[in-house]
PDB file of N, CA and C in Angstrom:
ATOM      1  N   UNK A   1     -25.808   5.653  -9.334  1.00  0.00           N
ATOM      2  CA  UNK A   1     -25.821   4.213  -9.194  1.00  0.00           C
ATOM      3  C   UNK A   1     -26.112   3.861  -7.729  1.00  0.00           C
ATOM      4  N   UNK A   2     -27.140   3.020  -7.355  1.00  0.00           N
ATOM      5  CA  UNK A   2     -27.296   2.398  -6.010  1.00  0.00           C
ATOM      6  C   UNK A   2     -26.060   1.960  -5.521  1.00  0.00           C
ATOM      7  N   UNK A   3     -26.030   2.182  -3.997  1.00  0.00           N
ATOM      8  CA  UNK A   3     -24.719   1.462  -3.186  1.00  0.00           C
ATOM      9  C   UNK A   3     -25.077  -0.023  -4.008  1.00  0.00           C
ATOM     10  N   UNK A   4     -26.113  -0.860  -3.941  1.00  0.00           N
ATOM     11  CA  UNK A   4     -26.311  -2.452  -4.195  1.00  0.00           C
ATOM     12  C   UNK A   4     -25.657  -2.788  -5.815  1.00  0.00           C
ATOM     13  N   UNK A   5     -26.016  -1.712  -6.214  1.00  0.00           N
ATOM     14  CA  UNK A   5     -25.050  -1.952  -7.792  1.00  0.00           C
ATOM     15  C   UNK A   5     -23.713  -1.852  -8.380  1.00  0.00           C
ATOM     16  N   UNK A   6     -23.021  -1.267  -7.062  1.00  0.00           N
ATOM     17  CA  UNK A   6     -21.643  -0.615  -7.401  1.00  0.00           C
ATOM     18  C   UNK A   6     -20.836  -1.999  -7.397  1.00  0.00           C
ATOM     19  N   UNK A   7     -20.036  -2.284  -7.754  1.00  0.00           N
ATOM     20  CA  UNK A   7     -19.153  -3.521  -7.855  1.00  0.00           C
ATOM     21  C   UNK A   7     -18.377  -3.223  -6.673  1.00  0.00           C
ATOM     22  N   UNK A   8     -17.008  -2.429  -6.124  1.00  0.00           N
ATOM     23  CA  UNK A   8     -16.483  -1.957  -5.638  1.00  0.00           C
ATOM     24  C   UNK A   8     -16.482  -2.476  -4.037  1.00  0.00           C
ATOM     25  N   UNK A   9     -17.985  -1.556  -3.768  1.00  0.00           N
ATOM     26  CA  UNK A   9     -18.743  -1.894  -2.798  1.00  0.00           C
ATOM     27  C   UNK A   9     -19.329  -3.479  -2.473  1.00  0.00           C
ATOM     28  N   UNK A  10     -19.628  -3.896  -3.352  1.00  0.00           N
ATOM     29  CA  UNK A  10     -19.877  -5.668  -3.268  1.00  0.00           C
ATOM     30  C   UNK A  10     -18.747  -6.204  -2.846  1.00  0.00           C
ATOM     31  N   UNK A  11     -17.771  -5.892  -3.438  1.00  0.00           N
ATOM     32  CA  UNK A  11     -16.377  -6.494  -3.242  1.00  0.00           C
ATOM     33  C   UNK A  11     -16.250  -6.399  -1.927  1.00  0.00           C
ATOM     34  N   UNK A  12     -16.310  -5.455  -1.302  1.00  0.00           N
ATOM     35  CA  UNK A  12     -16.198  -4.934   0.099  1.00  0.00           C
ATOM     36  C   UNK A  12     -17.094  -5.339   1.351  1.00  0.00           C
ATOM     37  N   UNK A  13     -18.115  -6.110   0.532  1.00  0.00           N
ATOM     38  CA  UNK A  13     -19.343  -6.054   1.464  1.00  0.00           C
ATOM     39  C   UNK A  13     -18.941  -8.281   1.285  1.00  0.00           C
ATOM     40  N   UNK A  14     -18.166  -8.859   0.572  1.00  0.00           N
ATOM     41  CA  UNK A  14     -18.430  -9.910   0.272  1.00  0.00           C
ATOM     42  C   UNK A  14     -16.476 -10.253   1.054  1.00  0.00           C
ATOM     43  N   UNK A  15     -16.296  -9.198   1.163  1.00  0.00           N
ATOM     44  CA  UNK A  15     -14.337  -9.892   1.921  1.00  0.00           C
ATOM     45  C   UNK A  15     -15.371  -9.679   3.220  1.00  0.00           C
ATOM     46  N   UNK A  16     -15.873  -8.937   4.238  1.00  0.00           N
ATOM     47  CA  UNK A  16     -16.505  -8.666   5.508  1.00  0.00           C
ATOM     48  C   UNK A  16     -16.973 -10.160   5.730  1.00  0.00           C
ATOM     49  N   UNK A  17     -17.988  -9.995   4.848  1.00  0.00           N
ATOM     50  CA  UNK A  17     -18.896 -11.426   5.109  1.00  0.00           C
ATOM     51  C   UNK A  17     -17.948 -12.656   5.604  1.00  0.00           C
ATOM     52  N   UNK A  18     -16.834 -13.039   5.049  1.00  0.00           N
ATOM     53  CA  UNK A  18     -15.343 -14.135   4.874  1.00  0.00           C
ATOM     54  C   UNK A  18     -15.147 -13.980   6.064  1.00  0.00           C
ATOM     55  N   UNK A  19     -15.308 -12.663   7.005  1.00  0.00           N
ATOM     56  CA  UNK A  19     -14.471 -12.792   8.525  1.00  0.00           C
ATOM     57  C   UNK A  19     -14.944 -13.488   9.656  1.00  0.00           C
ATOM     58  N   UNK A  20     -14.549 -15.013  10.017  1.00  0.00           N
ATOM     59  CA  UNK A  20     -15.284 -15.832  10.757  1.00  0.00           C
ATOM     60  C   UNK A  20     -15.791 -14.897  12.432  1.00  0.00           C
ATOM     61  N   UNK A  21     -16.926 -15.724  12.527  1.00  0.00           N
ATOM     62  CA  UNK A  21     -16.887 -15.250  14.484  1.00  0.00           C
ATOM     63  C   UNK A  21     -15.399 -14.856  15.128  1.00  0.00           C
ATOM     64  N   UNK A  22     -15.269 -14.332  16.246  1.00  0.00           N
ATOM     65  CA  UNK A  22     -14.482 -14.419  16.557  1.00  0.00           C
ATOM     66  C   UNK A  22     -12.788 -13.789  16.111  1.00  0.00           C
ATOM     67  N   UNK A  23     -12.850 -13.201  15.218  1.00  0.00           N
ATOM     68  CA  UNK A  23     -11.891 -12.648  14.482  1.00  0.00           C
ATOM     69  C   UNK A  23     -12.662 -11.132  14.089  1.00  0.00           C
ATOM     70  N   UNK A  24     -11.304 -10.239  13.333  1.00  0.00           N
ATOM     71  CA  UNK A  24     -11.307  -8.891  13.239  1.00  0.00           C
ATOM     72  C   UNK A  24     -10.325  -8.355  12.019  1.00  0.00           C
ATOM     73  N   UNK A  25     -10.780  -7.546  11.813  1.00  0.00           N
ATOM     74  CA  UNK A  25      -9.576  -7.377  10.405  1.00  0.00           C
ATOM     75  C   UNK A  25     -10.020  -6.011  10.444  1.00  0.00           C
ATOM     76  N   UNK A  26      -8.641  -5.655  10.096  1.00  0.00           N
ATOM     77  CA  UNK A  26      -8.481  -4.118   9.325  1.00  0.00           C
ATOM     78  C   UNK A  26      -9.682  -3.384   8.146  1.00  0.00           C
ATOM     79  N   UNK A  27     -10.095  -2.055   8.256  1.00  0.00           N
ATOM     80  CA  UNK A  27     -10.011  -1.598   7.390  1.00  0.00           C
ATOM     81  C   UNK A  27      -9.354  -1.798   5.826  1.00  0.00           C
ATOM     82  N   UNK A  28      -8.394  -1.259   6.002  1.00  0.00           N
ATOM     83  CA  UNK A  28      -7.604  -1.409   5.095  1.00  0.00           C
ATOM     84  C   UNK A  28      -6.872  -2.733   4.217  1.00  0.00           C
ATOM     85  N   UNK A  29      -7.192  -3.718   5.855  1.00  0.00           N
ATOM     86  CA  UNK A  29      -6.699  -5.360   4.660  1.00  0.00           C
ATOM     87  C   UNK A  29      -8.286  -5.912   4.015  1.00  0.00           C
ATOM     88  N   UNK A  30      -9.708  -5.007   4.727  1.00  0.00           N
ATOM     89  CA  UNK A  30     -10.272  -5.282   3.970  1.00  0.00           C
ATOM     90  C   UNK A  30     -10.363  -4.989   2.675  1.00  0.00           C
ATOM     91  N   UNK A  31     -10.113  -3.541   2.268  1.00  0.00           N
ATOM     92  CA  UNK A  31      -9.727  -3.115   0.733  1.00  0.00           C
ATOM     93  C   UNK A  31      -8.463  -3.573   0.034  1.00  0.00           C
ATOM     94  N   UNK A  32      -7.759  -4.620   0.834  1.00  0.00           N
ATOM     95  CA  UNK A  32      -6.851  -5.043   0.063  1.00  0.00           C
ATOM     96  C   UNK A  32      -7.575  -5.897  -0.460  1.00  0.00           C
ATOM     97  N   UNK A  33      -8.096  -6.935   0.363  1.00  0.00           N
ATOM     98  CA  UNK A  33      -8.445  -8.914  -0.257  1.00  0.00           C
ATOM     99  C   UNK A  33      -9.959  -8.321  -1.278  1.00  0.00           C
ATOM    100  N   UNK A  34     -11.019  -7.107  -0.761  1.00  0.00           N
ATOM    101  CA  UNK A  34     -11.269  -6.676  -2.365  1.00  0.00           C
ATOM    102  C   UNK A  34     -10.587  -6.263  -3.425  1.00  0.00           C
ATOM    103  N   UNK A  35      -9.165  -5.927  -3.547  1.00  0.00           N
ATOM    104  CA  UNK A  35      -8.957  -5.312  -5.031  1.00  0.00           C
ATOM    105  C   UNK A  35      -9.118  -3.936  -4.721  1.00  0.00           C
ATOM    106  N   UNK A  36      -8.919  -3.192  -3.630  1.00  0.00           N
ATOM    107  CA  UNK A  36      -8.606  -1.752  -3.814  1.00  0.00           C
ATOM    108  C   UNK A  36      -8.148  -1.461  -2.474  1.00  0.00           C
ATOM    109  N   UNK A  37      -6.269  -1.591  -2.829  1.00  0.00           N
ATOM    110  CA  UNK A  37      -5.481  -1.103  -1.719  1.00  0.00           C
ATOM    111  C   UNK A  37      -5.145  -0.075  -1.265  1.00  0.00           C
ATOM    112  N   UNK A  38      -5.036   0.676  -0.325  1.00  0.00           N
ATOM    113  CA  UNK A  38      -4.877   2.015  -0.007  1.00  0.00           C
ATOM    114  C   UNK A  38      -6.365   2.984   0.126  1.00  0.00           C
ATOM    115  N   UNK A  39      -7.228   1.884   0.341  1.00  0.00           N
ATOM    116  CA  UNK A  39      -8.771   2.382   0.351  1.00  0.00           C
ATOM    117  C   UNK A  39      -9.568   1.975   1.077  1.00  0.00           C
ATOM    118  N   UNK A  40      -8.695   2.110   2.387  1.00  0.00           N
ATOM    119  CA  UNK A  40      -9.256   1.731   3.649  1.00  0.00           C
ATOM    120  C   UNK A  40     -10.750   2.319   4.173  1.00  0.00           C
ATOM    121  N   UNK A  41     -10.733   3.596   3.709  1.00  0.00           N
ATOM    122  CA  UNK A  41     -11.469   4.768   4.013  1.00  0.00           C
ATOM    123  C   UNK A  41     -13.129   4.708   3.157  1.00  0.00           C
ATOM    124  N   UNK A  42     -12.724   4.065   1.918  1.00  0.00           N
ATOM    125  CA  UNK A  42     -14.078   3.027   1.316  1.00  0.00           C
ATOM    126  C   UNK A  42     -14.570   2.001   1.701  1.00  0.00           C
ATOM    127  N   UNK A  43     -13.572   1.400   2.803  1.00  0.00           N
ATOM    128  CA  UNK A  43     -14.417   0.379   2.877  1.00  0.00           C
ATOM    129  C   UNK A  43     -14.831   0.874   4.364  1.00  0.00           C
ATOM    130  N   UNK A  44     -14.996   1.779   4.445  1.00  0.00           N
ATOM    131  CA  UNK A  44     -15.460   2.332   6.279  1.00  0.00           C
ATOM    132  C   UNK A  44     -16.639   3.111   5.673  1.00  0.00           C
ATOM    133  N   UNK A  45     -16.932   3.437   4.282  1.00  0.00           N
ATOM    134  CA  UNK A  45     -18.027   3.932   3.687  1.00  0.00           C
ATOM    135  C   UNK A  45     -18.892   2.862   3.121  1.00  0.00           C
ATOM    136  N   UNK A  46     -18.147   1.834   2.535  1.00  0.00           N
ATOM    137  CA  UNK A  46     -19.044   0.912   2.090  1.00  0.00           C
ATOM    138  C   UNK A  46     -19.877   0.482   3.413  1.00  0.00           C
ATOM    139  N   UNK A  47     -19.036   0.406   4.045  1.00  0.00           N
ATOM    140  CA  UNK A  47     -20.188  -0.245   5.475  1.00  0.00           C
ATOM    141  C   UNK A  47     -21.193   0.548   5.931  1.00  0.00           C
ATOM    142  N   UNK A  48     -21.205   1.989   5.904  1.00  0.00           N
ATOM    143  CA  UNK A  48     -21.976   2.920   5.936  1.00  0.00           C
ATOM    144  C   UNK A  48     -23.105   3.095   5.055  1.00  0.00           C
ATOM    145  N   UNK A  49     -22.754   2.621   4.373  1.00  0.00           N
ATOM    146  CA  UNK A  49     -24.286   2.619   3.268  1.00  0.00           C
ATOM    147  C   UNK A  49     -24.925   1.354   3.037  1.00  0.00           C
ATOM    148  N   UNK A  50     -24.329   0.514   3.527  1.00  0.00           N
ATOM    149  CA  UNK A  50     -24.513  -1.110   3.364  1.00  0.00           C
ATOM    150  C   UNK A  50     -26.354  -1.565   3.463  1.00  0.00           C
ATOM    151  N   UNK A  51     -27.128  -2.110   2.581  1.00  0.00           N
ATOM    152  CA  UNK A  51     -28.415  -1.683   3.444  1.00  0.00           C
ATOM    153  C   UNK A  51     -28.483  -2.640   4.674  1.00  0.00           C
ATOM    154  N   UNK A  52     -29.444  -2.786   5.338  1.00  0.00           N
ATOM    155  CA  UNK A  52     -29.460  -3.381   6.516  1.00  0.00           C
ATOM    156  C   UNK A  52     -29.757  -4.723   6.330  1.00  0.00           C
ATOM    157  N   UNK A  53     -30.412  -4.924   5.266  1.00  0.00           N
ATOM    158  CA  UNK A  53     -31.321  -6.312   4.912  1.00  0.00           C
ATOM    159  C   UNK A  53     -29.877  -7.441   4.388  1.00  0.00           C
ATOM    160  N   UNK A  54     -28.430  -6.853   3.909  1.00  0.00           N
ATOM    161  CA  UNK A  54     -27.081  -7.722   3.694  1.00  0.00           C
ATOM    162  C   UNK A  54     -27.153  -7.772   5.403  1.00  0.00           C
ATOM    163  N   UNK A  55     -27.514  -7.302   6.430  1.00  0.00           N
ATOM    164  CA  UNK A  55     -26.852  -7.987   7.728  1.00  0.00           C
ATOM    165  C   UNK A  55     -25.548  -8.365   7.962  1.00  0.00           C
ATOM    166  N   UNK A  56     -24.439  -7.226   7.581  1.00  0.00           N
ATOM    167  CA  UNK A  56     -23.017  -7.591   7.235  1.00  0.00           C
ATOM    168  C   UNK A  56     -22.744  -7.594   9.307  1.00  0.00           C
ATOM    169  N   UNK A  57     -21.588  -8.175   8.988  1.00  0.00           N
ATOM    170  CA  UNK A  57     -20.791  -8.275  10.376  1.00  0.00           C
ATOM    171  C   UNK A  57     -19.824  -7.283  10.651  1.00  0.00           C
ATOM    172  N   UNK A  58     -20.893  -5.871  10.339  1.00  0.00           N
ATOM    173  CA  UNK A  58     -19.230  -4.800  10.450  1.00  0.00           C
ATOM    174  C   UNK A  58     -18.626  -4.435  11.447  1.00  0.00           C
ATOM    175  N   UNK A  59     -19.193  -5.043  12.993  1.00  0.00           N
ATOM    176  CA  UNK A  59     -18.452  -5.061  13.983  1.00  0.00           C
ATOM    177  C   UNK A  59     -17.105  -5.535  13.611  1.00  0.00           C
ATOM    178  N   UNK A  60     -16.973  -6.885  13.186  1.00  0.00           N
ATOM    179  CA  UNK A  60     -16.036  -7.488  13.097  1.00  0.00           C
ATOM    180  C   UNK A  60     -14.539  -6.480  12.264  1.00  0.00           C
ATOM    181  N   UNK A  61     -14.766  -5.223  11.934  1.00  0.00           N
ATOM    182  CA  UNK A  61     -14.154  -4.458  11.117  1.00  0.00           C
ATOM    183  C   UNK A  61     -13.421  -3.453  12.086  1.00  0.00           C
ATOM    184  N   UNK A  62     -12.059  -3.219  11.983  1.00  0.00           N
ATOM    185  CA  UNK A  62     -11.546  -2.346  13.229  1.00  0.00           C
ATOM    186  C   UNK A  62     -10.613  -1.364  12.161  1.00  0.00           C
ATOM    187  N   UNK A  63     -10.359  -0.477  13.168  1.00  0.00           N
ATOM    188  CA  UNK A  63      -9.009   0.098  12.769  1.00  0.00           C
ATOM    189  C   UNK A  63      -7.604  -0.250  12.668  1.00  0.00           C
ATOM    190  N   UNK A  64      -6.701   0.696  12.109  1.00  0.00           N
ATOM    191  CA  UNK A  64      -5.293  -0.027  12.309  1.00  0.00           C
ATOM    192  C   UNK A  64      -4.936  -0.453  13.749  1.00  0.00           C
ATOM    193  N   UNK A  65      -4.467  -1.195  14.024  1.00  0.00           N
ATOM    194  CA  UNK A  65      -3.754  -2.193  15.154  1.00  0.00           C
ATOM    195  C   UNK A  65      -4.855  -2.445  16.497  1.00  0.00           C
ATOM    196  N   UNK A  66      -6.174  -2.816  15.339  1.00  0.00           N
ATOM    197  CA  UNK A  66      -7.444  -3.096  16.368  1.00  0.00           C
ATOM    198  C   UNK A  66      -7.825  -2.450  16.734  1.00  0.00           C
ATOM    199  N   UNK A  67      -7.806  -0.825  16.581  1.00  0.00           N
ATOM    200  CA  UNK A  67      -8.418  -0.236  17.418  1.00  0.00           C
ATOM    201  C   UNK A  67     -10.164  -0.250  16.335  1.00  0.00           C
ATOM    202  N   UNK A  68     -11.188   0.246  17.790  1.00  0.00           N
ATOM    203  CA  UNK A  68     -12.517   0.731  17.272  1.00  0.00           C
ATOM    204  C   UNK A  68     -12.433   2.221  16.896  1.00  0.00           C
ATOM    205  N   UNK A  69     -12.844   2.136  16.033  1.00  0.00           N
ATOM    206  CA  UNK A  69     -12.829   3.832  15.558  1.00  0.00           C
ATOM    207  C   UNK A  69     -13.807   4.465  15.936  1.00  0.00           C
ATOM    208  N   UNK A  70     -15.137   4.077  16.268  1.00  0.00           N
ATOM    209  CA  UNK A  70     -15.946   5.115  16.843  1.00  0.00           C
ATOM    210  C   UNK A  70     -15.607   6.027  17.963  1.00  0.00           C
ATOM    211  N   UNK A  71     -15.786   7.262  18.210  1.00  0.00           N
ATOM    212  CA  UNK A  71     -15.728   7.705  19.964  1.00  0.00           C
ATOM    213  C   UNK A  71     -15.953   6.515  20.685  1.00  0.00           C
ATOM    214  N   UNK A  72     -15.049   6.983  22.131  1.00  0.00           N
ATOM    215  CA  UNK A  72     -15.899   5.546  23.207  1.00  0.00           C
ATOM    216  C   UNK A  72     -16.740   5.994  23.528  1.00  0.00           C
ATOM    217  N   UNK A  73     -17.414   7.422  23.719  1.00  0.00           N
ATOM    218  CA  UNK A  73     -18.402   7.507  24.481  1.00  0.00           C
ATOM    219  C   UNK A  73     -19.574   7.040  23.323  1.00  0.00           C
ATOM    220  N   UNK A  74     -19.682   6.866  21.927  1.00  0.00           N
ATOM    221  CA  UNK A  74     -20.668   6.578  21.268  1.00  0.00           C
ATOM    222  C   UNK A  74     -21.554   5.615  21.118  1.00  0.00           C
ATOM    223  N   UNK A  75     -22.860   5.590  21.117  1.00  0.00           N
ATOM    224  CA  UNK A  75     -23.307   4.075  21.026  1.00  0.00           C
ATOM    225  C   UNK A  75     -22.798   3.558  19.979  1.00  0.00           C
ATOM    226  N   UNK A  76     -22.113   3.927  19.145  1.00  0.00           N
ATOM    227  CA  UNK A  76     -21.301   2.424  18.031  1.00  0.00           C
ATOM    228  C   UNK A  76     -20.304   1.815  18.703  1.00  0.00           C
ATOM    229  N   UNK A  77     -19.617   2.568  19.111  1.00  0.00           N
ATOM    230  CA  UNK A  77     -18.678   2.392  19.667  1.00  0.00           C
ATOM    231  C   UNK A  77     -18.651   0.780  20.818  1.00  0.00           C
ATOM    232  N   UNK A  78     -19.863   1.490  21.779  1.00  0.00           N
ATOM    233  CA  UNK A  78     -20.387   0.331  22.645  1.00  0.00           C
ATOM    234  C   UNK A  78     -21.179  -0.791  21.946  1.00  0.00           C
ATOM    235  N   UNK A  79     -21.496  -0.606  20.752  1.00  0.00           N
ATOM    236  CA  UNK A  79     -22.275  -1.745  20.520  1.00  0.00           C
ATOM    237  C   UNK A  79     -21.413  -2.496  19.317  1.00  0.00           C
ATOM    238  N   UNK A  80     -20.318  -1.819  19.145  1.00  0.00           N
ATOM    239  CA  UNK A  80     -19.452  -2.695  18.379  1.00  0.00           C
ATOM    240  C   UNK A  80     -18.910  -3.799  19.413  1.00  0.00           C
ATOM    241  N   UNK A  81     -18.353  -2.989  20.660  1.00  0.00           N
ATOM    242  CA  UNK A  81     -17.692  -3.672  21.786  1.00  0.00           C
ATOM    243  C   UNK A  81     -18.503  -5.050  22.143  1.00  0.00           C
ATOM    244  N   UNK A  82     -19.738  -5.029  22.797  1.00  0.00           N
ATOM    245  CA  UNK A  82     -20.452  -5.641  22.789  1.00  0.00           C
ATOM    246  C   UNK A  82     -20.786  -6.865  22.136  1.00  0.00           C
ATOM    247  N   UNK A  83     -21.158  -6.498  20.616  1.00  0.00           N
ATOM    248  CA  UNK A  83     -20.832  -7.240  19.927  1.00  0.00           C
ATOM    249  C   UNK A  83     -19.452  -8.414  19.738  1.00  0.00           C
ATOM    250  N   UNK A  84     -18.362  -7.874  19.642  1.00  0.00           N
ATOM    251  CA  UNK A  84     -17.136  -8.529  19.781  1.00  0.00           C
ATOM    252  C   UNK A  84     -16.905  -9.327  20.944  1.00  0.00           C
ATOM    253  N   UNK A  85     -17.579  -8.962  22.204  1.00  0.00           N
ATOM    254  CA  UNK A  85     -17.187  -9.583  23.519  1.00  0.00           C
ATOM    255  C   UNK A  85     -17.955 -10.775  23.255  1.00  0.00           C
ATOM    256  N   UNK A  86     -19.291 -10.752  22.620  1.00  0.00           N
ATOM    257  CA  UNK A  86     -19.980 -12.031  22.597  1.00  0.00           C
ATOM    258  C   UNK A  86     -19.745 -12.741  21.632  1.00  0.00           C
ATOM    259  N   UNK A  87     -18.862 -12.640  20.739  1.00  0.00           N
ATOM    260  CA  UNK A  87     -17.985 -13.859  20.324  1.00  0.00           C
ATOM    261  C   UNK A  87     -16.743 -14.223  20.673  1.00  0.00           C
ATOM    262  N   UNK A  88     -16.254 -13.573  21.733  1.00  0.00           N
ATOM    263  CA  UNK A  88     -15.404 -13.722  22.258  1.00  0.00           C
ATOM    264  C   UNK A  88     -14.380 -13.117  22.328  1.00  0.00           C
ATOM    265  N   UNK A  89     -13.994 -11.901  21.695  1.00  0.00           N
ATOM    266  CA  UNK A  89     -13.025 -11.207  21.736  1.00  0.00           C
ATOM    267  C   UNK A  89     -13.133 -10.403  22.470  1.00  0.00           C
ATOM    268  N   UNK A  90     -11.245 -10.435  22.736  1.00  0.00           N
ATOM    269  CA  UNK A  90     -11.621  -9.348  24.493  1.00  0.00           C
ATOM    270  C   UNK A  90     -10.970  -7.773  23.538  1.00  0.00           C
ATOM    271  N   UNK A  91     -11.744  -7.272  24.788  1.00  0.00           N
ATOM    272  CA  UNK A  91     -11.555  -5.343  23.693  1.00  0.00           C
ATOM    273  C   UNK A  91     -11.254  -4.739  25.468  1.00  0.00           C
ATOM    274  N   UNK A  92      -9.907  -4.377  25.273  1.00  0.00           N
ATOM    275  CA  UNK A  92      -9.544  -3.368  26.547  1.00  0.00           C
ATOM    276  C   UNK A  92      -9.168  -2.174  25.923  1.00  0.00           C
ATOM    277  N   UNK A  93      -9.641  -0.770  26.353  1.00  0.00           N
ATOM    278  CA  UNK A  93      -9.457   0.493  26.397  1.00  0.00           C
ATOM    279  C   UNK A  93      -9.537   0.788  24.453  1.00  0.00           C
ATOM    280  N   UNK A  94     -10.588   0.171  24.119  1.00  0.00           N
ATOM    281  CA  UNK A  94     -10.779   0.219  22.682  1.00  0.00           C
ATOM    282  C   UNK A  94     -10.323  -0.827  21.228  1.00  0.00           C
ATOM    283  N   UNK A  95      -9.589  -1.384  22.088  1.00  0.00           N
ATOM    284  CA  UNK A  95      -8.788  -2.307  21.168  1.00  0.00           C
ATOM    285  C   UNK A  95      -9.290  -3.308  21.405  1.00  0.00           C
ATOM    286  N   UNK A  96      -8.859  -4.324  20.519  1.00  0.00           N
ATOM    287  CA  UNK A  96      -8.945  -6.192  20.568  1.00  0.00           C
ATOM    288  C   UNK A  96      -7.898  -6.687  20.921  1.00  0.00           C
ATOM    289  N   UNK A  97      -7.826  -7.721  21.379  1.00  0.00           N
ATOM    290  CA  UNK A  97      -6.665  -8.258  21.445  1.00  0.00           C
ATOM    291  C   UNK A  97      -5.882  -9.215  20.153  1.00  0.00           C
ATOM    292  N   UNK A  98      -4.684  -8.901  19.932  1.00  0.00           N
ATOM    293  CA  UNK A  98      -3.510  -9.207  18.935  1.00  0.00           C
ATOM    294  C   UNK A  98      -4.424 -10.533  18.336  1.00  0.00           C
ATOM    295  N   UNK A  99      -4.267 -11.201  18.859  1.00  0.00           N
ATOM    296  CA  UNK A  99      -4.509 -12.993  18.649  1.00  0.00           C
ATOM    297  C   UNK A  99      -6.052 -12.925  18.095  1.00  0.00           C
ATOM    298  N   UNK A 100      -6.768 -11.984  17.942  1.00  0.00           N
ATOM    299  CA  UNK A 100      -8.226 -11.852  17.051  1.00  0.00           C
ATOM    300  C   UNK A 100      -7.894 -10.964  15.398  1.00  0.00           C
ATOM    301  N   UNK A 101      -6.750 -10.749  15.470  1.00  0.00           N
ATOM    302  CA  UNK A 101      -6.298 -10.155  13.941  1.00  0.00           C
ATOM    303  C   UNK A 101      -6.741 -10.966  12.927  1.00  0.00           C
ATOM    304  N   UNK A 102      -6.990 -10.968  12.294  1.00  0.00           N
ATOM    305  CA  UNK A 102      -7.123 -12.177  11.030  1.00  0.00           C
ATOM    306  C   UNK A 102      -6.583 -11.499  10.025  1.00  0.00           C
ATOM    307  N   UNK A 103      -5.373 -11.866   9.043  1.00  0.00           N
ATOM    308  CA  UNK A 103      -4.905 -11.322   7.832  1.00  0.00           C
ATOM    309  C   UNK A 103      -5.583 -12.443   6.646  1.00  0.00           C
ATOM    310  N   UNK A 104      -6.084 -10.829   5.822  1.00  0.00           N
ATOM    311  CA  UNK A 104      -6.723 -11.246   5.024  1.00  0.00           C
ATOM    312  C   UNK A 104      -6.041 -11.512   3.811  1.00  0.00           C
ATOM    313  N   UNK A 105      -4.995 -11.779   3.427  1.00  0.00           N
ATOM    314  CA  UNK A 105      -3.518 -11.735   2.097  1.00  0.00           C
ATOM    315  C   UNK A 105      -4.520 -13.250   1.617  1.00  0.00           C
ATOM    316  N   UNK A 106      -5.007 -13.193   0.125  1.00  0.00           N
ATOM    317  CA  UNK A 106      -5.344 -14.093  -0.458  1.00  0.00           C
ATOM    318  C   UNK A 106      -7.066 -15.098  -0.688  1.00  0.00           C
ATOM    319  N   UNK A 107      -7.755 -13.711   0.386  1.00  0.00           N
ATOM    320  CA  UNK A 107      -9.151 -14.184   0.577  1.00  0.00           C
ATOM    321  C   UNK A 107      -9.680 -12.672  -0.932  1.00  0.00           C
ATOM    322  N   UNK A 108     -10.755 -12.690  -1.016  1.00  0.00           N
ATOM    323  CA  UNK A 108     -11.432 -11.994  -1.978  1.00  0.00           C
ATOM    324  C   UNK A 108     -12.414 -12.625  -2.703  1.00  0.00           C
TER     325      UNK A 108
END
């Protein structure tokens, strides 16, 4: 089955889309507000296969307690950062800051 056909993955690719400028959300509260909790780790794959032409905002997607999961030395890493700084979120020593969390309990 194509990544574009899987339901799962839509789900995942359509809570991302919901995360305004300026904000950041979990992994894992993203597989919550889709409908598959404890499947943080899918939705760090769904973004991985995502095609390019959805133009998802997966910067906006962090690890637990904000952190970026790429290496720092990686260009994702930097161009996630990047990304985030120009909407405004500040990212020191890998992280975001608290006040860019967005909980996702009730979006989907």
């Amino acid at each position: 089955m194509p990544a574009e056909d899987n339901p799962a993955l839509q789900g995942i690719w359509h809570v991302v889309c919901l995360i305004p400028r300026g904000r950041v959300s979990s992994y894992g509260a993203v597989a919550r507000a889709a409908g598959l909790p404890g499947r943080a780790r899918q939705a760090g794959f769904a973004l991985r296969v995502a095609p390019k032409a959805l133009n998802l905002p997966w910067h906006r997607v962090v690890g637990a307690g904000g952190r970026i999961v790429f290496p720092k030395s990686s260009r994702e890493h930097g161009e996630q950062a990047r990304r985030l700084h120009a909407e405004g979120v500040s990212v020191q020593n890998g992280r975001v800051t608290r006040s860019a969390i967005m909980d996702l309990d009730g979006l989907g």
